[in-house]
N, C-alpha and C. Protein backbone atom coordinates (compact mmCIF):
# COMPACT_ATOMS: atom_id res chain seq x y z
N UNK A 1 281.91 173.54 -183.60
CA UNK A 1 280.69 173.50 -184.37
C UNK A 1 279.60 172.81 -183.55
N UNK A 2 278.68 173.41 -183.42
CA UNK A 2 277.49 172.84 -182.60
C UNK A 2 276.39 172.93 -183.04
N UNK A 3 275.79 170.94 -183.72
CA UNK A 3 274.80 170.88 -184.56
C UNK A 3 273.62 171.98 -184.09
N UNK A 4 272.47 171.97 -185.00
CA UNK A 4 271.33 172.68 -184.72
C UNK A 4 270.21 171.90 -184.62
N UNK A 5 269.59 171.56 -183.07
CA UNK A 5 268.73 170.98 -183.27
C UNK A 5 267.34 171.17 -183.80
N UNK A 6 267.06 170.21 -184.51
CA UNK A 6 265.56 170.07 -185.25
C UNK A 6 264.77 169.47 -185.43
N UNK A 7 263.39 169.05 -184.82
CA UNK A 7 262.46 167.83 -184.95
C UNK A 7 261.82 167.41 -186.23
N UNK A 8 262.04 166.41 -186.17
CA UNK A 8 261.74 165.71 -187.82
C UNK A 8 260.60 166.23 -188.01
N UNK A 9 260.69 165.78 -189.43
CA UNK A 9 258.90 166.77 -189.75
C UNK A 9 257.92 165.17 -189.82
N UNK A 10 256.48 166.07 -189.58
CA UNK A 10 255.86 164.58 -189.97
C UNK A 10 255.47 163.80 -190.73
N UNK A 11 256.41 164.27 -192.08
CA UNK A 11 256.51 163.64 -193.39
C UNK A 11 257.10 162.23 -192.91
N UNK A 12 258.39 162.55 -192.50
CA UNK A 12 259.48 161.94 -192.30
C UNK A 12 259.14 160.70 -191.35
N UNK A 13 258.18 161.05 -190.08
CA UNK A 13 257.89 160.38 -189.06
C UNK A 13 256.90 159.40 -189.82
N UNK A 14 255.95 159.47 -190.31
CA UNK A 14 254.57 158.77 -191.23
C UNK A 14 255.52 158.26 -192.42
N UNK A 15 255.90 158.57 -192.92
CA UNK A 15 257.11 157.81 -193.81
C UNK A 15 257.58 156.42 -193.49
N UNK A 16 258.85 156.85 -192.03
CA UNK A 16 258.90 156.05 -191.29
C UNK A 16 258.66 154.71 -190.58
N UNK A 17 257.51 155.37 -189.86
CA UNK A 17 256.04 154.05 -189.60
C UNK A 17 255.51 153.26 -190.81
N UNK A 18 255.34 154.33 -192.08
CA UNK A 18 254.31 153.40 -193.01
C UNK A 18 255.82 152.50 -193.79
N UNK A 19 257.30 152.57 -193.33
CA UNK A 19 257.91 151.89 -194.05
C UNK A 19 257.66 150.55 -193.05
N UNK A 20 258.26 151.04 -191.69
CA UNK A 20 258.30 149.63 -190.97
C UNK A 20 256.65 148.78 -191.05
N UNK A 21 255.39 149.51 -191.16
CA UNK A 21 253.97 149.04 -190.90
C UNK A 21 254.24 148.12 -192.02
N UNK A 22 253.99 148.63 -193.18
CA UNK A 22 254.43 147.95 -194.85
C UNK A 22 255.31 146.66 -194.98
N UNK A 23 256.24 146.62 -195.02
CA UNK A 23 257.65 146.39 -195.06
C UNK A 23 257.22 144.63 -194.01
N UNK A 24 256.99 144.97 -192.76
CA UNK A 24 256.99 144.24 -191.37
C UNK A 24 255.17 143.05 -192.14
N UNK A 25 253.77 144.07 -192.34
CA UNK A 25 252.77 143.73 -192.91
C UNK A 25 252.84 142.61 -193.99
N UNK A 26 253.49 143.07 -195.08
CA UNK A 26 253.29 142.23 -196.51
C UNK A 26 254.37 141.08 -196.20
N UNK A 27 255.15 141.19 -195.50
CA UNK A 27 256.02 140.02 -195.12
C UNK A 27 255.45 138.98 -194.75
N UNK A 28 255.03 139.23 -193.22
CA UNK A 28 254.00 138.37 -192.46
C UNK A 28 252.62 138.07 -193.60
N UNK A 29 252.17 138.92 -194.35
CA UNK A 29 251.20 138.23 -195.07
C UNK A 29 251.71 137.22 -196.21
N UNK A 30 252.80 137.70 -196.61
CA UNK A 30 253.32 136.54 -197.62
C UNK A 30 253.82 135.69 -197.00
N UNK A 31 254.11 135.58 -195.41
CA UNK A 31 254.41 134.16 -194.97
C UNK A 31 252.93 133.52 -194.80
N UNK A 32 251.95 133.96 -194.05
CA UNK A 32 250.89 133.59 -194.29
C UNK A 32 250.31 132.44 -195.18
N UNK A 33 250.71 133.23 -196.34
CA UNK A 33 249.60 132.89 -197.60
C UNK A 33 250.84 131.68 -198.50
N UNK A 34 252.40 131.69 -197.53
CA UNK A 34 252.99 130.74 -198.47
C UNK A 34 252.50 129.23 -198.33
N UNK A 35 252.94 128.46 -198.99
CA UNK A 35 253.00 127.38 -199.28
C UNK A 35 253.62 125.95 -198.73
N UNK A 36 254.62 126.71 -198.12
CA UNK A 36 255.91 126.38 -197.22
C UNK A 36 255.47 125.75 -195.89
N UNK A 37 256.68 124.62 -195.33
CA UNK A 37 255.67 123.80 -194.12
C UNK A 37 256.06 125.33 -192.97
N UNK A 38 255.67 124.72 -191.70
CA UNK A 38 255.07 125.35 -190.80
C UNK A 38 256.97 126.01 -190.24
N UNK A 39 257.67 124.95 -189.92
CA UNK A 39 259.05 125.20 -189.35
C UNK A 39 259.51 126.34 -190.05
N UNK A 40 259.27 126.58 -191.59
CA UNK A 40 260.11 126.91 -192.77
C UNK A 40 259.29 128.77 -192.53
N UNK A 41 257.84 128.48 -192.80
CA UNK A 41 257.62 129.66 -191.38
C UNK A 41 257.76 130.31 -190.49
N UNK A 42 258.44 129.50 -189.45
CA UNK A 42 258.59 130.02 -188.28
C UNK A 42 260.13 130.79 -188.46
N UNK A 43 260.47 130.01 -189.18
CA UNK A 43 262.16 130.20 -189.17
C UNK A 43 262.03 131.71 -190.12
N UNK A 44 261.42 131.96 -191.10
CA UNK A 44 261.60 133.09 -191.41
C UNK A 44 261.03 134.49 -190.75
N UNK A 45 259.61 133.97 -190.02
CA UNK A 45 259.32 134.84 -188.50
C UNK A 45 260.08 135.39 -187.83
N UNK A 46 261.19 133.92 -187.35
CA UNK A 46 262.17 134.47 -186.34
C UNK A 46 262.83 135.70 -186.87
N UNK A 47 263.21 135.13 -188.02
CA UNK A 47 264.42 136.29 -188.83
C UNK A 47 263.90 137.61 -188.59
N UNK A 48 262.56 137.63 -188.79
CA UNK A 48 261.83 139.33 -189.16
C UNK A 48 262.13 139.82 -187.45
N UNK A 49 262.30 139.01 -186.57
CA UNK A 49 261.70 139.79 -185.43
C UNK A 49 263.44 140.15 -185.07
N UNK A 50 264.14 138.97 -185.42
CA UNK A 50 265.39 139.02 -184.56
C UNK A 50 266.14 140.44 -185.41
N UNK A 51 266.12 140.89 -186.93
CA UNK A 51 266.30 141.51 -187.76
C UNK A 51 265.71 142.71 -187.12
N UNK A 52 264.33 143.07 -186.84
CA UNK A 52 264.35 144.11 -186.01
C UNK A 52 264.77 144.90 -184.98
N UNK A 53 264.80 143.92 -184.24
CA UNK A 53 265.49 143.88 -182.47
C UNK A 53 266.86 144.38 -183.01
N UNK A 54 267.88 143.66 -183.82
CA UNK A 54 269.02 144.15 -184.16
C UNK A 54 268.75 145.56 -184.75
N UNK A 55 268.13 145.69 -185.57
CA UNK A 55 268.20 147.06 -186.35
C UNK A 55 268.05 148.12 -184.83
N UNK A 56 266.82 148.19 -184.47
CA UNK A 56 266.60 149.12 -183.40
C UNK A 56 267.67 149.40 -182.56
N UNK A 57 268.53 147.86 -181.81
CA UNK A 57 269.30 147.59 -180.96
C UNK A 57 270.80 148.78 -181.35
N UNK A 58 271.10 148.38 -182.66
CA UNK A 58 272.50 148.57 -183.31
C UNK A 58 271.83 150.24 -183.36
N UNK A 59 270.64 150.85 -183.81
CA UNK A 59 270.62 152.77 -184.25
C UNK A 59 270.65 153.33 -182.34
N UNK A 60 270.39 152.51 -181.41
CA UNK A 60 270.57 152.91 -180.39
C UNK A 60 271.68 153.02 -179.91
N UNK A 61 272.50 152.45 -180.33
CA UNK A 61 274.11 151.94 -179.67
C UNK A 61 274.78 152.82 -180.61
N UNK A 62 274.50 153.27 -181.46
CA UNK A 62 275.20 154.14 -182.08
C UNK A 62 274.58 155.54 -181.94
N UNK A 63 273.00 155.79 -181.44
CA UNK A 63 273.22 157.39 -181.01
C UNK A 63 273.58 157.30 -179.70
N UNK A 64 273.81 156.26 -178.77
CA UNK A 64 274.30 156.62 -177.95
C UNK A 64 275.72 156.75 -177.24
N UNK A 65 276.10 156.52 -178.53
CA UNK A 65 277.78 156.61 -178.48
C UNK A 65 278.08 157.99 -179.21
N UNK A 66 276.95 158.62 -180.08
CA UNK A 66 276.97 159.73 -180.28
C UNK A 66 276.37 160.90 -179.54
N UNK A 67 275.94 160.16 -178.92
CA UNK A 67 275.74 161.53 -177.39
C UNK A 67 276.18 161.38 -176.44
N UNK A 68 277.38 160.40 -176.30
CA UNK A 68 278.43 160.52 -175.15
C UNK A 68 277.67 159.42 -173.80
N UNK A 69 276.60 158.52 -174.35
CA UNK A 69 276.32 157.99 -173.56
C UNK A 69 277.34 156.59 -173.22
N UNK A 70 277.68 156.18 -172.50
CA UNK A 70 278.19 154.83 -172.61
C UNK A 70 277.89 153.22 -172.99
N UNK A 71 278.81 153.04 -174.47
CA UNK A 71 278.00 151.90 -174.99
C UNK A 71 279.11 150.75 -174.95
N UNK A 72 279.25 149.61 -174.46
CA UNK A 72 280.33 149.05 -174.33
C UNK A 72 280.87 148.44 -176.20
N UNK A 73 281.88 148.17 -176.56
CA UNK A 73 282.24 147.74 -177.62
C UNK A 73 281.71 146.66 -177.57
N UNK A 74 281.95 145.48 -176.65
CA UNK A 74 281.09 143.98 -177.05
C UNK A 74 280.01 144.38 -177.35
N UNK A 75 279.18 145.26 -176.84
CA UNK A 75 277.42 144.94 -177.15
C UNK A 75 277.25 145.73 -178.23
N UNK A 76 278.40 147.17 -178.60
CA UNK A 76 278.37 147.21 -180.09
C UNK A 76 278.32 146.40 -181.43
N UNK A 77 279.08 145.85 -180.88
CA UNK A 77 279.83 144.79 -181.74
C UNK A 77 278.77 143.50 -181.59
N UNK A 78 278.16 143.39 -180.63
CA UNK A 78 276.88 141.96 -180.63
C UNK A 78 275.56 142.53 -181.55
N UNK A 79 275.53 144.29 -181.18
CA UNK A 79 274.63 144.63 -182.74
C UNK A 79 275.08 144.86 -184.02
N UNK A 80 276.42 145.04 -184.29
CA UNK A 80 276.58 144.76 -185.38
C UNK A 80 276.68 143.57 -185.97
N UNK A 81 277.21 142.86 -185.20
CA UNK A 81 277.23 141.12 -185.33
C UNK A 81 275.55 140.35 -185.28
N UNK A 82 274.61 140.95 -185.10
CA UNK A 82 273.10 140.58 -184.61
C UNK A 82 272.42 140.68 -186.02
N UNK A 83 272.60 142.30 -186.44
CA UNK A 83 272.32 142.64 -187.59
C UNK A 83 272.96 141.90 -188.90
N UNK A 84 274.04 141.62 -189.30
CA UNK A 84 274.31 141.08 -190.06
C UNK A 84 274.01 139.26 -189.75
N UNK A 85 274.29 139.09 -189.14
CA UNK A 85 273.21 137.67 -188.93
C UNK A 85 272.17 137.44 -189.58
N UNK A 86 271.00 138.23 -188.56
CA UNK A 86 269.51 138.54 -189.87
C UNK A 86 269.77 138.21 -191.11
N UNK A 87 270.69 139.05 -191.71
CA UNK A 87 270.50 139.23 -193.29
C UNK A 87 270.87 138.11 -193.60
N UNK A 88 272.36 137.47 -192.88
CA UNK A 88 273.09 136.27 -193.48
C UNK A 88 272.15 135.15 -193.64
N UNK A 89 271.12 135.27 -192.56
CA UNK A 89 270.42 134.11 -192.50
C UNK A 89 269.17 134.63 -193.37
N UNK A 90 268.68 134.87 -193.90
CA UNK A 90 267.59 135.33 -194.24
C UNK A 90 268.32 134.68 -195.51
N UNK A 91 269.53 135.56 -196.47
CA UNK A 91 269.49 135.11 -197.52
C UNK A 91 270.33 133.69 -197.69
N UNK A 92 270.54 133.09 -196.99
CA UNK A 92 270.87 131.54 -196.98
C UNK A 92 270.12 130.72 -196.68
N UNK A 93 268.79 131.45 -196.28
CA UNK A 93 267.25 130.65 -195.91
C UNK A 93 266.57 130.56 -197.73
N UNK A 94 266.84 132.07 -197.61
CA UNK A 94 266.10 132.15 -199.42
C UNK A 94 266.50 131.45 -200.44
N UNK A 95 268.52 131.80 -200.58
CA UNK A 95 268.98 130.98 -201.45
C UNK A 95 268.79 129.46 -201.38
N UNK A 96 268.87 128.85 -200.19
CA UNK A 96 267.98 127.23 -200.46
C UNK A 96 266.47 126.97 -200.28
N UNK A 97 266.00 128.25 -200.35
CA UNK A 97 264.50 127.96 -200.59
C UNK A 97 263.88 127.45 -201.82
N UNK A 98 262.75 126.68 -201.85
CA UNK A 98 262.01 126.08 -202.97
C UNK A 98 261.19 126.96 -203.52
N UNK A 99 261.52 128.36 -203.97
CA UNK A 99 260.83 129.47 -204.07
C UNK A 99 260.88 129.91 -205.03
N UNK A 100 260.61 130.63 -206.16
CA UNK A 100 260.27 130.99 -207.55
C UNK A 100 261.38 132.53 -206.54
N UNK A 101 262.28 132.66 -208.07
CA UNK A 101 263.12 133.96 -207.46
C UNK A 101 262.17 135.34 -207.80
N UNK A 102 261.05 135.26 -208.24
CA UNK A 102 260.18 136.61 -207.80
C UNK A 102 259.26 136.30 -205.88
N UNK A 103 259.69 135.55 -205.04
CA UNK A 103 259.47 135.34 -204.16
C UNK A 103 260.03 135.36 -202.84
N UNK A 104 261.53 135.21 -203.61
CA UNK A 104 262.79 135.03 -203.18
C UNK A 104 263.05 136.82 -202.84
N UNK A 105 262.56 137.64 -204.10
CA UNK A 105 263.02 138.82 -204.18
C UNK A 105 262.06 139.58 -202.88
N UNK A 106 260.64 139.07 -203.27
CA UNK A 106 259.68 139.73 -202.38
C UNK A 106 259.94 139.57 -200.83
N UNK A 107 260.46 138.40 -200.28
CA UNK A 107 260.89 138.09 -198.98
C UNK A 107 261.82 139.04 -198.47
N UNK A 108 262.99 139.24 -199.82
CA UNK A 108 264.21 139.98 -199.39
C UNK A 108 263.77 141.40 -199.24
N UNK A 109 263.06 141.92 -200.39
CA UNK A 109 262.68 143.43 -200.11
C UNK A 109 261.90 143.61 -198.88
N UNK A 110 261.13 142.95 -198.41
CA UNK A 110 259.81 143.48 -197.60
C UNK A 110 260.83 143.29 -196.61
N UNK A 111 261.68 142.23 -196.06
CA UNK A 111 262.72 142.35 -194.90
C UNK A 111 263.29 143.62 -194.76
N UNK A 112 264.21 144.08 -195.80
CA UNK A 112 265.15 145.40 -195.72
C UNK A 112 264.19 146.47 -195.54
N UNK A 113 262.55 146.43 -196.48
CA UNK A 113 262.48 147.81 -195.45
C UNK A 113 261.58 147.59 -194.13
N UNK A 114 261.60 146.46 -193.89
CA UNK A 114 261.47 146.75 -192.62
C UNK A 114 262.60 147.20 -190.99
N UNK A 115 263.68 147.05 -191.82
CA UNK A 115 264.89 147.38 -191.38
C UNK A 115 264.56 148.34 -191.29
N UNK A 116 264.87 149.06 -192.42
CA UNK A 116 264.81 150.69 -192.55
C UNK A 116 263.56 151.55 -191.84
N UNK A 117 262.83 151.03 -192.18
CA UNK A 117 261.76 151.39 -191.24
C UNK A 117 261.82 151.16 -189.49
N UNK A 118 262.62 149.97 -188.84
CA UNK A 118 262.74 149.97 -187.70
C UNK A 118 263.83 150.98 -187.44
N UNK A 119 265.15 151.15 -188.24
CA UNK A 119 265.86 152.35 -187.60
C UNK A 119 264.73 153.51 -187.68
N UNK A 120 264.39 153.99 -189.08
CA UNK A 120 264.05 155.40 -189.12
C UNK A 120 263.09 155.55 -188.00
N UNK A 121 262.65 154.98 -187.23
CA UNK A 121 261.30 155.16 -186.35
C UNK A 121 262.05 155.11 -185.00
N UNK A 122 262.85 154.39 -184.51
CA UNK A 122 264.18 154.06 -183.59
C UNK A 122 264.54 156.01 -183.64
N UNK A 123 265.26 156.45 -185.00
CA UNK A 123 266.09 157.58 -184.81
C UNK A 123 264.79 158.76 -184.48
N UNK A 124 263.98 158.68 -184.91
CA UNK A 124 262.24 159.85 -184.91
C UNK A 124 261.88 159.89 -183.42
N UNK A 125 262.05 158.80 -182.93
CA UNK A 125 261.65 158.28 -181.28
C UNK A 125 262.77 159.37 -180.65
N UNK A 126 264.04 159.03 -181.02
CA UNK A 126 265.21 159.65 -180.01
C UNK A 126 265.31 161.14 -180.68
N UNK A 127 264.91 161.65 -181.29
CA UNK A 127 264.49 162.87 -181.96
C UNK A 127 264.13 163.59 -181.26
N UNK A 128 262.94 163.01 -181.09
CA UNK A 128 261.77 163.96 -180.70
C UNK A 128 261.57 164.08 -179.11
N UNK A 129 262.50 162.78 -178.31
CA UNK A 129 262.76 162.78 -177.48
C UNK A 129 263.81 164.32 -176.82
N UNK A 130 264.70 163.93 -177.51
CA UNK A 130 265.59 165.30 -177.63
C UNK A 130 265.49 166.49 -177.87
N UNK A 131 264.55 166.98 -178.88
CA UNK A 131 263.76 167.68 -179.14
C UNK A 131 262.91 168.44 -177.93
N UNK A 132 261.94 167.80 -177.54
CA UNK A 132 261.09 168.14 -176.47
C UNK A 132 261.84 168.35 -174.60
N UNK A 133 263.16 167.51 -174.86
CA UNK A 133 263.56 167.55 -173.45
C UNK A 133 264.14 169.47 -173.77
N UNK A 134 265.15 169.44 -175.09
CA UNK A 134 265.69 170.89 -175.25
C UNK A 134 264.63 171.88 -175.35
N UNK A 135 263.05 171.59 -176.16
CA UNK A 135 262.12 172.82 -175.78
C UNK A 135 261.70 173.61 -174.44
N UNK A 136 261.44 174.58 -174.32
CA UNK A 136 260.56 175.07 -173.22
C UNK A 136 259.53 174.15 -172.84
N UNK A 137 259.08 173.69 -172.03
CA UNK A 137 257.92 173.41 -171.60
C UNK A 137 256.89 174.44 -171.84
N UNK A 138 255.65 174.17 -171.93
CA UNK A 138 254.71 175.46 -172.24
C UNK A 138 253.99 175.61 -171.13
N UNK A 139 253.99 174.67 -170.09
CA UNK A 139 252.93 174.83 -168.57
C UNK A 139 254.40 175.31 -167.66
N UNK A 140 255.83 175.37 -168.27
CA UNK A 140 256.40 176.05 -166.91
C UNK A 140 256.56 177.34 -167.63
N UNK A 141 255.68 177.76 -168.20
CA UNK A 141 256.08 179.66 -168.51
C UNK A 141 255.26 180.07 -167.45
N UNK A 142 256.08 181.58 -166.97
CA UNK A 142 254.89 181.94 -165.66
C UNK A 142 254.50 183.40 -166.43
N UNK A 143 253.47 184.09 -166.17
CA UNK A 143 253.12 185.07 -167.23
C UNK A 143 253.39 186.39 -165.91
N UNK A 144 254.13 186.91 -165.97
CA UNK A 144 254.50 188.10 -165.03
C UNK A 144 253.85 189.34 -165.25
N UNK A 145 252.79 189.54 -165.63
CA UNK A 145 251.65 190.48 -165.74
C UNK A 145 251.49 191.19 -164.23
């Protein structure tokens, strides 16, 4: 059986972006605008960025173990272990946070989709990559007239 390749549409791609833009945006603005000292800030910064890096890190290591590229198991296993970190820490940052749990919730949602949004944009990237390497080129057609 040999998938059929197909380039995402640009629903999917703008989807994508406006999850991670969104998601990544209202986060950073609700750290912004919190209340919280400066460390208590930073520390949830870190989370957003290190939470990304893993997300991206871990959808790469896994298409490229699905296209036969070589991915070693430790560094599999350091993004799956990377990724769940993020979260662990994120919600053991929240659960002892001094935070009203509609705040608690907003931190947690705007994190996950920015997850989701860093894979789906991660998998659209290697897509379309794939995509365009399997198309024709349109400047190497020669017109034999």
């Amino acid at each position: 059986m040999n998938p059929q390749l197909q380039r995402p549409t640009s629903a999917f791609i703008g989807t994508s972006w406006a999850a991670l833009f969104i998601g990544a945006v209202v986060y950073l603005i609700g750290l912004w605008n919190a209340t919280m000292p400066l460390n208590e800030k930073g520390y949830y910064f870190v989370l957003l960025m290190y939470g990304l890096f893993a997300a991206v890190s871990l959808q790469k290591s896994v298409r490229d173990r699905l296209e036969g590229i070589a991915v070693t198991s430790l560094y599999y296993g350091l993004c799956w272990l990377s990724l769940g970190m993020s979260i662990l820490l994120l919600a053991v940052g929240l659960w002892n946070a001094a935070l009203n749990a509609s705040e608690k919730g907003f931190y947690a949602m705007a994190f996950l989709l920015s997850l989701f949004g860093a894979i789906a944009v991660q998998k659209n990237v290697r897509d379309l990559a794939l995509f365009d390497a399997a198309a024709p080129n349109k400047h190497d057609v020669v017109n034999e007239d």
